[in-house]
PDB file of N, CA and C in Angstrom:
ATOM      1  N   UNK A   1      61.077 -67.640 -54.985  1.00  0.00           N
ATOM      2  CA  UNK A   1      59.768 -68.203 -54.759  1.00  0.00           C
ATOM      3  C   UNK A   1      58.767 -67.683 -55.771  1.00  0.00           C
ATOM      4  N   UNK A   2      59.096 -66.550 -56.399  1.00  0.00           N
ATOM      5  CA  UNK A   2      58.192 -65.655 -57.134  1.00  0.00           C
ATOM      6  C   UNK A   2      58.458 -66.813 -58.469  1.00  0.00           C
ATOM      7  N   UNK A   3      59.281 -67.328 -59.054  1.00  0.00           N
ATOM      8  CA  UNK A   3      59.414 -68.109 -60.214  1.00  0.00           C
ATOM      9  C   UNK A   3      59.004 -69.245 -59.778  1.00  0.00           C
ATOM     10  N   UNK A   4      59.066 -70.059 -58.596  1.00  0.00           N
ATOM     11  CA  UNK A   4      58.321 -71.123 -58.257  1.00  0.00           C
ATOM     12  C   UNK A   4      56.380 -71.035 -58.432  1.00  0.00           C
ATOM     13  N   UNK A   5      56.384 -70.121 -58.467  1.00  0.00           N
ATOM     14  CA  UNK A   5      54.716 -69.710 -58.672  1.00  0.00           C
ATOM     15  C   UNK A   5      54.344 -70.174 -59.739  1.00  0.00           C
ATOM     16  N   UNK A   6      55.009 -69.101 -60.964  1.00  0.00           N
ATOM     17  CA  UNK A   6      55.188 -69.266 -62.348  1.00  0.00           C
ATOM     18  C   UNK A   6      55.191 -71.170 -62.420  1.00  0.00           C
ATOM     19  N   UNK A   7      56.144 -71.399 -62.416  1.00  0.00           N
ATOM     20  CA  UNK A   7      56.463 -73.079 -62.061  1.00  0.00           C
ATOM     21  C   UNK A   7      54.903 -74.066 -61.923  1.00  0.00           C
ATOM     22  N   UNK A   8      54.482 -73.749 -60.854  1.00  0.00           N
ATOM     23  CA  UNK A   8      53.475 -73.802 -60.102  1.00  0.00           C
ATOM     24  C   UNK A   8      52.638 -73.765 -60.874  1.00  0.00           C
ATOM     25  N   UNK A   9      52.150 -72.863 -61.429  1.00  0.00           N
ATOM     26  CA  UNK A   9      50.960 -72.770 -62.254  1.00  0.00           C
ATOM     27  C   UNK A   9      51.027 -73.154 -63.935  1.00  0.00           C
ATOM     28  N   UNK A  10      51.601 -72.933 -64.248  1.00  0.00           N
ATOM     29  CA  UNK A  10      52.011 -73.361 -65.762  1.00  0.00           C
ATOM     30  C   UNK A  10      51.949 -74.652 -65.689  1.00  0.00           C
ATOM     31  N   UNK A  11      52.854 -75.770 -64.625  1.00  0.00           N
ATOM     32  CA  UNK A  11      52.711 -76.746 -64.014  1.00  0.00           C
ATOM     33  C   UNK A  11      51.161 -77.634 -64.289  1.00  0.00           C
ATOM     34  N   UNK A  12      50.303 -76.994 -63.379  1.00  0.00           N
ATOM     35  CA  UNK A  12      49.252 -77.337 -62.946  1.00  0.00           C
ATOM     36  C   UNK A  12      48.267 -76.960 -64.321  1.00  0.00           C
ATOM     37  N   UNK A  13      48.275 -76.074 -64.983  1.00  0.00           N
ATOM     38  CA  UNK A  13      47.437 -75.933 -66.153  1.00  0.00           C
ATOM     39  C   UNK A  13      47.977 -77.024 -67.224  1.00  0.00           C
ATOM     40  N   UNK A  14      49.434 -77.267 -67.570  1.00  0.00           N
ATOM     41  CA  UNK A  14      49.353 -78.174 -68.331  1.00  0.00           C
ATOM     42  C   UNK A  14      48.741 -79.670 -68.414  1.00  0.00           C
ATOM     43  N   UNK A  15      48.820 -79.925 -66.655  1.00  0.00           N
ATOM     44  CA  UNK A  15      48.291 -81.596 -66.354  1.00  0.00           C
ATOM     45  C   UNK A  15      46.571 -81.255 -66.452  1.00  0.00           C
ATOM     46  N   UNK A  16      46.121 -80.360 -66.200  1.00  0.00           N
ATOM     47  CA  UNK A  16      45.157 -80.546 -66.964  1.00  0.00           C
ATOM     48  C   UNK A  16      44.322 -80.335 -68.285  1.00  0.00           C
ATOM     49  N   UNK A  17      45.639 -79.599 -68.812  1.00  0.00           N
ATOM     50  CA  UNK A  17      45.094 -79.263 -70.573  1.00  0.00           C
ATOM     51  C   UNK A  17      45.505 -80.680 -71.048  1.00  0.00           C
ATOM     52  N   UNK A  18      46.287 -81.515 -70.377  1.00  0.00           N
ATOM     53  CA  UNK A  18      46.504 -82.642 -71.554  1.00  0.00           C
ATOM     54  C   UNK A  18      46.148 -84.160 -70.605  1.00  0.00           C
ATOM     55  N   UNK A  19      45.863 -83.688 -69.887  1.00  0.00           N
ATOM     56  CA  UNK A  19      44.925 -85.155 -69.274  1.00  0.00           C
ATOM     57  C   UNK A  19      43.550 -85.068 -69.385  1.00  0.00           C
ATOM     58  N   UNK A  20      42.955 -86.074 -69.959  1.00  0.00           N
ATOM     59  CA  UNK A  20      41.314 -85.841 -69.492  1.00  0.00           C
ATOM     60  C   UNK A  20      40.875 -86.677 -68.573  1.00  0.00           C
ATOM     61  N   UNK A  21      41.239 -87.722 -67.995  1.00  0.00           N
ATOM     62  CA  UNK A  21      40.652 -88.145 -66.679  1.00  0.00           C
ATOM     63  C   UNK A  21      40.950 -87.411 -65.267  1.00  0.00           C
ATOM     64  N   UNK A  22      40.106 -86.565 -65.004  1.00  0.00           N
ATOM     65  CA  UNK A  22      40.268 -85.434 -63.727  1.00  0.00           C
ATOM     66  C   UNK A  22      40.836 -86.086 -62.796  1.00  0.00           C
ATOM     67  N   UNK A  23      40.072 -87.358 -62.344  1.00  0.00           N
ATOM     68  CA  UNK A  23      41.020 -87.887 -61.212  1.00  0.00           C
ATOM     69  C   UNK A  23      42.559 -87.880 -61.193  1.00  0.00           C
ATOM     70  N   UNK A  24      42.770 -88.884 -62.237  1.00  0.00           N
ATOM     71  CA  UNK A  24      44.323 -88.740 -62.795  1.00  0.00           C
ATOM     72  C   UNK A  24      44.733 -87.336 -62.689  1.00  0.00           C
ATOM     73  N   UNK A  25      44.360 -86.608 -63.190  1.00  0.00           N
ATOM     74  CA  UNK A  25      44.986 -85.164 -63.357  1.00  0.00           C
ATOM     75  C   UNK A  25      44.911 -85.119 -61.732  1.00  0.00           C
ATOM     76  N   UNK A  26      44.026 -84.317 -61.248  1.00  0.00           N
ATOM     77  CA  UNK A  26      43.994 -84.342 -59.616  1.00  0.00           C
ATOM     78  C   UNK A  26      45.511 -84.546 -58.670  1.00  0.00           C
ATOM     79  N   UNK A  27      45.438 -86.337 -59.075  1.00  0.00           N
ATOM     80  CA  UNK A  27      46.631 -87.123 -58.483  1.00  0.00           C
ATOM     81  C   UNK A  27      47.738 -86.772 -59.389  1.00  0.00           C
ATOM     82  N   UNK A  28      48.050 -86.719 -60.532  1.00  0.00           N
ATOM     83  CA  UNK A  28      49.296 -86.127 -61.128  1.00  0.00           C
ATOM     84  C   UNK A  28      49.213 -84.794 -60.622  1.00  0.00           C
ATOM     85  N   UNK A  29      48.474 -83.582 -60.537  1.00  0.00           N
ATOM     86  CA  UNK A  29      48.549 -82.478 -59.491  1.00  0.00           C
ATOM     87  C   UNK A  29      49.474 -82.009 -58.215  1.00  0.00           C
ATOM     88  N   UNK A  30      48.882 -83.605 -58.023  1.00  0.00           N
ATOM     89  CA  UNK A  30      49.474 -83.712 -56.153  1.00  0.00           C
ATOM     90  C   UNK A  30      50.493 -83.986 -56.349  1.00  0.00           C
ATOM     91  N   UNK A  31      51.039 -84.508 -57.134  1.00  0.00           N
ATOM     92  CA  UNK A  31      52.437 -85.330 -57.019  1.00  0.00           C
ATOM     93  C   UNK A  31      53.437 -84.396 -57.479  1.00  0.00           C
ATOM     94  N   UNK A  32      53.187 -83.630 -58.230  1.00  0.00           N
ATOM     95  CA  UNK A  32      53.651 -82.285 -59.168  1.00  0.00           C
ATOM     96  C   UNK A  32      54.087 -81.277 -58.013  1.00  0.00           C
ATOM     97  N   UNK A  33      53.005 -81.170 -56.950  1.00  0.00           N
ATOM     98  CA  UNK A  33      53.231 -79.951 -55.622  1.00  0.00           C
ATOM     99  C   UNK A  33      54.311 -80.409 -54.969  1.00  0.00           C
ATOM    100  N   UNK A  34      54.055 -82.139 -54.624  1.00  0.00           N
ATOM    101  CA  UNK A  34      55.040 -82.157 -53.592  1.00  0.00           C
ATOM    102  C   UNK A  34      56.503 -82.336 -54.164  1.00  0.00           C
ATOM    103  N   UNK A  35      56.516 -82.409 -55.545  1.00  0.00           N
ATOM    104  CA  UNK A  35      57.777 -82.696 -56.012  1.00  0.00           C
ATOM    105  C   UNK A  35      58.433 -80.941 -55.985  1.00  0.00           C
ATOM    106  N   UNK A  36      57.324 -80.076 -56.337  1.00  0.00           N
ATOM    107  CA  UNK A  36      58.104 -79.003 -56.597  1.00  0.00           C
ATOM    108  C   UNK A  36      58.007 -77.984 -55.070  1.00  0.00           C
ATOM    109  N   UNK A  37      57.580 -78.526 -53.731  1.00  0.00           N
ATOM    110  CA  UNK A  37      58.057 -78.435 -52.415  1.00  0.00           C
ATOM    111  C   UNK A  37      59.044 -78.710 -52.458  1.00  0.00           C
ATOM    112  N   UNK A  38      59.629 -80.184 -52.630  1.00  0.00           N
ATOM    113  CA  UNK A  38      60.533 -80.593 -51.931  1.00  0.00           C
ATOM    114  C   UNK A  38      61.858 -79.875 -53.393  1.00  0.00           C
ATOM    115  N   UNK A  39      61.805 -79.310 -53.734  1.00  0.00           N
ATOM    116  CA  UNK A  39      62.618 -78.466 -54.997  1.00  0.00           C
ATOM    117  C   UNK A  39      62.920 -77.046 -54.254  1.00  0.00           C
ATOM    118  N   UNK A  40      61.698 -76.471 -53.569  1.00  0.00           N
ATOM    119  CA  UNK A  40      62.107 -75.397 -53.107  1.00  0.00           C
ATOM    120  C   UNK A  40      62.674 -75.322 -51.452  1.00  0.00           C
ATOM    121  N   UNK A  41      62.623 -76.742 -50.825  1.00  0.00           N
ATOM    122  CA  UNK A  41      63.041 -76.699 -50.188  1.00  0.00           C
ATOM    123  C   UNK A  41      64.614 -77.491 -50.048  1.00  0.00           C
ATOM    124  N   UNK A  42      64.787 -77.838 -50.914  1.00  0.00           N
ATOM    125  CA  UNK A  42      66.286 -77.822 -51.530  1.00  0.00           C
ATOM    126  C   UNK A  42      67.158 -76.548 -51.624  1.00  0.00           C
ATOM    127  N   UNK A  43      66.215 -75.702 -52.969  1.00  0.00           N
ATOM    128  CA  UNK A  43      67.033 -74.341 -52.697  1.00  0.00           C
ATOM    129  C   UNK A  43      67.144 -73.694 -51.905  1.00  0.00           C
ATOM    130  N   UNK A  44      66.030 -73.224 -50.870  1.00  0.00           N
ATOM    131  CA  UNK A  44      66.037 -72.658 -49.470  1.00  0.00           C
ATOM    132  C   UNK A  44      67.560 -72.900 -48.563  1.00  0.00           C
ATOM    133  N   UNK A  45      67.344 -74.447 -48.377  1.00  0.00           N
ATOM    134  CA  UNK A  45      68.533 -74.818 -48.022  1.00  0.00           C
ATOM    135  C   UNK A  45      69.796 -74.344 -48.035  1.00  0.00           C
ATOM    136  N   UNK A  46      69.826 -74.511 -49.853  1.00  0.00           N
ATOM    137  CA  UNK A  46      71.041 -74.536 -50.355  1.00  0.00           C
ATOM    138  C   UNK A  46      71.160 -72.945 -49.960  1.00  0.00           C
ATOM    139  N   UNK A  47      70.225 -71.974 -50.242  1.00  0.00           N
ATOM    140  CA  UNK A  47      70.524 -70.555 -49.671  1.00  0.00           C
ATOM    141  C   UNK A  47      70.981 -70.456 -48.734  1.00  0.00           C
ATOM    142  N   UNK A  48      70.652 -70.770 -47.587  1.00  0.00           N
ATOM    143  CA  UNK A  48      70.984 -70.896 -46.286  1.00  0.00           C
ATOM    144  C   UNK A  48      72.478 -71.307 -45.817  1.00  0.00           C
ATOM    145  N   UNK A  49      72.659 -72.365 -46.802  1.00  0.00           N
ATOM    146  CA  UNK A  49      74.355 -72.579 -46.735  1.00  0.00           C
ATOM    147  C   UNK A  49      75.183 -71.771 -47.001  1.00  0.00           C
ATOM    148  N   UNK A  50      74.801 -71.098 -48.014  1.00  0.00           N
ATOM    149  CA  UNK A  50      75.649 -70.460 -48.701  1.00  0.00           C
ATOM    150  C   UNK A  50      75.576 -69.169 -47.956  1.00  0.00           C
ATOM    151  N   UNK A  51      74.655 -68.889 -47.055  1.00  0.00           N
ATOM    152  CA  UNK A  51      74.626 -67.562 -46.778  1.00  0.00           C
ATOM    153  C   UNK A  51      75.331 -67.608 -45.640  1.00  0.00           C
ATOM    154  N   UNK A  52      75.082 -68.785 -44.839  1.00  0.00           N
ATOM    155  CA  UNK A  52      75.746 -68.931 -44.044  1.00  0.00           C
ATOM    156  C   UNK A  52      77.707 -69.271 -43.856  1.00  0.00           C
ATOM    157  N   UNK A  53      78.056 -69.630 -45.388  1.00  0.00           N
ATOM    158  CA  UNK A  53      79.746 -69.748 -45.153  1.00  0.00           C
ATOM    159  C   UNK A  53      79.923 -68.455 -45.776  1.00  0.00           C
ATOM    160  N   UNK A  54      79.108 -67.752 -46.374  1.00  0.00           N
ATOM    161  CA  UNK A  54      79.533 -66.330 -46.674  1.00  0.00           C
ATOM    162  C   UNK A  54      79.732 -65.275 -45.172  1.00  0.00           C
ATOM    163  N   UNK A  55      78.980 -65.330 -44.621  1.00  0.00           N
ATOM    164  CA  UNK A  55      79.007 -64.549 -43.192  1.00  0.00           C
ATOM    165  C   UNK A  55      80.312 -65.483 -42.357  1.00  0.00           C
ATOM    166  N   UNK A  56      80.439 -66.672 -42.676  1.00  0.00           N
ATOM    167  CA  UNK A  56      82.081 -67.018 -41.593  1.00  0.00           C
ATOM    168  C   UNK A  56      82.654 -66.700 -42.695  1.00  0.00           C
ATOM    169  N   UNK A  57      82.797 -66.168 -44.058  1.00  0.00           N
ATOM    170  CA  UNK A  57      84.224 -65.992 -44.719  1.00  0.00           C
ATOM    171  C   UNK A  57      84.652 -64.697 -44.529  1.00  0.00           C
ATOM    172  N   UNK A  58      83.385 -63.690 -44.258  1.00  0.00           N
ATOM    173  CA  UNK A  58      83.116 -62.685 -43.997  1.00  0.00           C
ATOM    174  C   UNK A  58      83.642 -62.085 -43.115  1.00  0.00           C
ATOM    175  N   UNK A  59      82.995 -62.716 -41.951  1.00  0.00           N
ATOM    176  CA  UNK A  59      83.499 -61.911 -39.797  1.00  0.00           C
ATOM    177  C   UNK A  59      85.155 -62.656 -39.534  1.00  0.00           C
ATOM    178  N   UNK A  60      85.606 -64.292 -40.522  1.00  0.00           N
ATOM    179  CA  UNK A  60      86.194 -64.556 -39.697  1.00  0.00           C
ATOM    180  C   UNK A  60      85.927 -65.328 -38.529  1.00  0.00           C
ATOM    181  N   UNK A  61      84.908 -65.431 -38.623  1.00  0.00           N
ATOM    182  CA  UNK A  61      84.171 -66.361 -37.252  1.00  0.00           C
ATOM    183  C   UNK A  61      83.942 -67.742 -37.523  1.00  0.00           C
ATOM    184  N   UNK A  62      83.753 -68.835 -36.808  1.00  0.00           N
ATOM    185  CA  UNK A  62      84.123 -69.949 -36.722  1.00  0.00           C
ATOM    186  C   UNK A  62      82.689 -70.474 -37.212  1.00  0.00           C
ATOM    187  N   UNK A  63      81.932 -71.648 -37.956  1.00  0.00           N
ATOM    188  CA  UNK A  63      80.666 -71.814 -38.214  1.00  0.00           C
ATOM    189  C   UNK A  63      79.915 -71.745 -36.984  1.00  0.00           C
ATOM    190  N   UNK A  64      80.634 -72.498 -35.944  1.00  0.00           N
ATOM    191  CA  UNK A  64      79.778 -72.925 -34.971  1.00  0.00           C
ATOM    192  C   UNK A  64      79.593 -71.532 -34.458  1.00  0.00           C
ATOM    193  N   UNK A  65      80.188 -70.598 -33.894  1.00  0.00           N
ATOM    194  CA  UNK A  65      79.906 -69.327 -33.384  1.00  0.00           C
ATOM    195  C   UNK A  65      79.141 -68.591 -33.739  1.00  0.00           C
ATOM    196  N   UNK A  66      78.621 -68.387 -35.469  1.00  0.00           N
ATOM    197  CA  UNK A  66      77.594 -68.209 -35.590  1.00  0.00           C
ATOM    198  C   UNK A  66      76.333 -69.055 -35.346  1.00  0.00           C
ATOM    199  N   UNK A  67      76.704 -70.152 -35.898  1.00  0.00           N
ATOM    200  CA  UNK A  67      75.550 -70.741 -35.521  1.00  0.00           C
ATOM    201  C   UNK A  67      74.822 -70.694 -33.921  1.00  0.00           C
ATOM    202  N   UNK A  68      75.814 -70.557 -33.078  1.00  0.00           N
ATOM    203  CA  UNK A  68      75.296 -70.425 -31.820  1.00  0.00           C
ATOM    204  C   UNK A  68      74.788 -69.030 -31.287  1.00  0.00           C
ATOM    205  N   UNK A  69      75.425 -68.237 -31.754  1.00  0.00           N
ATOM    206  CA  UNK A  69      74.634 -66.707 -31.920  1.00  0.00           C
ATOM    207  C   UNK A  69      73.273 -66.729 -32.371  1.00  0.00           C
ATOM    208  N   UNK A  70      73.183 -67.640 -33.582  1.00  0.00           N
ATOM    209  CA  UNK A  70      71.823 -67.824 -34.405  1.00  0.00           C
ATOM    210  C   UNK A  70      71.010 -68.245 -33.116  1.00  0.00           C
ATOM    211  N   UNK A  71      71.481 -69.252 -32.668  1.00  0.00           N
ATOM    212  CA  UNK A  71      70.055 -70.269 -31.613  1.00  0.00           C
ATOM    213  C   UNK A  71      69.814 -69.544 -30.382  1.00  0.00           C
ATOM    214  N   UNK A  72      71.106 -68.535 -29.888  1.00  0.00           N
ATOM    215  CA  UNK A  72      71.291 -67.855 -28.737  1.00  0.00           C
ATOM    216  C   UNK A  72      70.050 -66.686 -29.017  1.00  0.00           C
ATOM    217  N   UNK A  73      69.671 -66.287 -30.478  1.00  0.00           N
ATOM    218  CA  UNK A  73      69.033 -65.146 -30.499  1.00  0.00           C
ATOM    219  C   UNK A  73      67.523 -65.681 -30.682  1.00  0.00           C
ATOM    220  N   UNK A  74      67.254 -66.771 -31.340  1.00  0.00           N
ATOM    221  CA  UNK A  74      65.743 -67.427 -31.082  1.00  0.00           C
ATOM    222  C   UNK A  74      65.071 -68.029 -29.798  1.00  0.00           C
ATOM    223  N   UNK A  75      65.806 -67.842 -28.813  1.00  0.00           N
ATOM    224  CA  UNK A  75      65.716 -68.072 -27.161  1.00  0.00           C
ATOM    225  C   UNK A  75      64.801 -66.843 -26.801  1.00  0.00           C
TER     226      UNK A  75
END
Protein backbone atom coordinates (compact mmCIF):
# COMPACT_ATOMS: atom_id res chain seq x y z
CA UNK A 1 0.00 0.00 0.00
CA UNK A 2 3.04 2.16 0.84
CA UNK A 3 3.96 2.03 -3.18
CA UNK A 4 0.34 2.54 -4.03
CA UNK A 5 0.77 6.06 -2.41
CA UNK A 6 3.84 6.74 -4.42
CA UNK A 7 1.44 5.54 -7.43
CA UNK A 8 -1.11 7.80 -6.12
CA UNK A 9 0.57 10.82 -6.09
CA UNK A 10 2.98 10.93 -8.92
CA UNK A 11 -0.34 9.82 -10.58
CA UNK A 12 -2.26 12.79 -9.61
CA UNK A 13 0.59 15.47 -10.09
CA UNK A 14 1.14 14.39 -13.55
CA UNK A 15 -2.75 14.88 -14.71
CA UNK A 16 -2.31 18.02 -13.59
CA UNK A 17 1.14 19.16 -14.80
CA UNK A 18 -0.03 18.22 -18.28
CA UNK A 19 -3.67 19.09 -18.45
CA UNK A 20 -4.74 22.61 -18.30
CA UNK A 21 -8.43 22.43 -18.19
CA UNK A 22 -8.91 21.80 -14.24
CA UNK A 23 -12.17 20.38 -14.74
CA UNK A 24 -10.85 17.76 -17.09
CA UNK A 25 -7.97 17.20 -14.86
CA UNK A 26 -10.38 16.96 -11.73
CA UNK A 27 -12.43 14.18 -13.74
CA UNK A 28 -9.28 12.44 -15.19
CA UNK A 29 -8.27 12.54 -11.25
CA UNK A 30 -11.30 10.66 -10.35
CA UNK A 31 -11.07 8.16 -12.77
CA UNK A 32 -7.26 7.58 -12.04
CA UNK A 33 -8.42 6.82 -8.01
CA UNK A 34 -10.94 4.53 -8.84
CA UNK A 35 -8.93 2.69 -11.34
CA UNK A 36 -6.03 2.46 -8.96
CA UNK A 37 -8.72 1.19 -5.97
CA UNK A 38 -9.94 -1.25 -7.86
CA UNK A 39 -5.87 -2.34 -8.58
CA UNK A 40 -5.36 -2.53 -4.98
CA UNK A 41 -8.13 -4.29 -4.39
CA UNK A 42 -7.17 -6.92 -6.79
CA UNK A 43 -3.90 -7.37 -5.02
CA UNK A 44 -5.38 -7.47 -1.55
CA UNK A 45 -7.29 -10.23 -2.86
CA UNK A 46 -4.86 -11.90 -4.63
CA UNK A 47 -2.89 -11.73 -1.07
CA UNK A 48 -5.47 -13.21 0.64
CA UNK A 49 -5.50 -16.23 -1.67
CA UNK A 50 -2.41 -16.91 -1.54
CA UNK A 51 -2.16 -16.61 2.06
CA UNK A 52 -4.79 -18.49 2.44
CA UNK A 53 -3.64 -21.92 0.25
CA UNK A 54 -0.36 -21.34 1.97
CA UNK A 55 -1.86 -21.97 5.57
CA UNK A 56 -3.95 -25.32 3.98
CA UNK A 57 -0.54 -26.42 2.38
CA UNK A 58 0.84 -25.68 5.58
CA UNK A 59 -1.64 -27.37 8.65
CA UNK A 60 -2.84 -29.89 6.10
CA UNK A 61 -6.23 -28.67 6.67
CA UNK A 62 -8.96 -28.69 4.28
CA UNK A 63 -9.84 -24.89 2.72
CA UNK A 64 -13.12 -25.02 4.05
CA UNK A 65 -11.91 -25.73 7.72
CA UNK A 66 -10.08 -22.88 7.74
CA UNK A 67 -12.22 -20.89 6.31
CA UNK A 68 -14.77 -21.81 8.87
CA UNK A 69 -12.43 -21.25 11.78
CA UNK A 70 -11.95 -17.78 10.04
CA UNK A 71 -15.96 -16.90 10.28
CA UNK A 72 -16.22 -19.03 13.59
CA UNK A 73 -13.67 -16.42 15.08
CA UNK A 74 -15.44 -13.04 13.72
CA UNK A 75 -18.73 -14.22 15.63
Amino acid sequence: EGVMDVIRTGGLAAVFAEMEDRAQAIACSQALLKLLDLDLLIINLAYGEERLERLTAFTGFSRRLIENCINKAKK
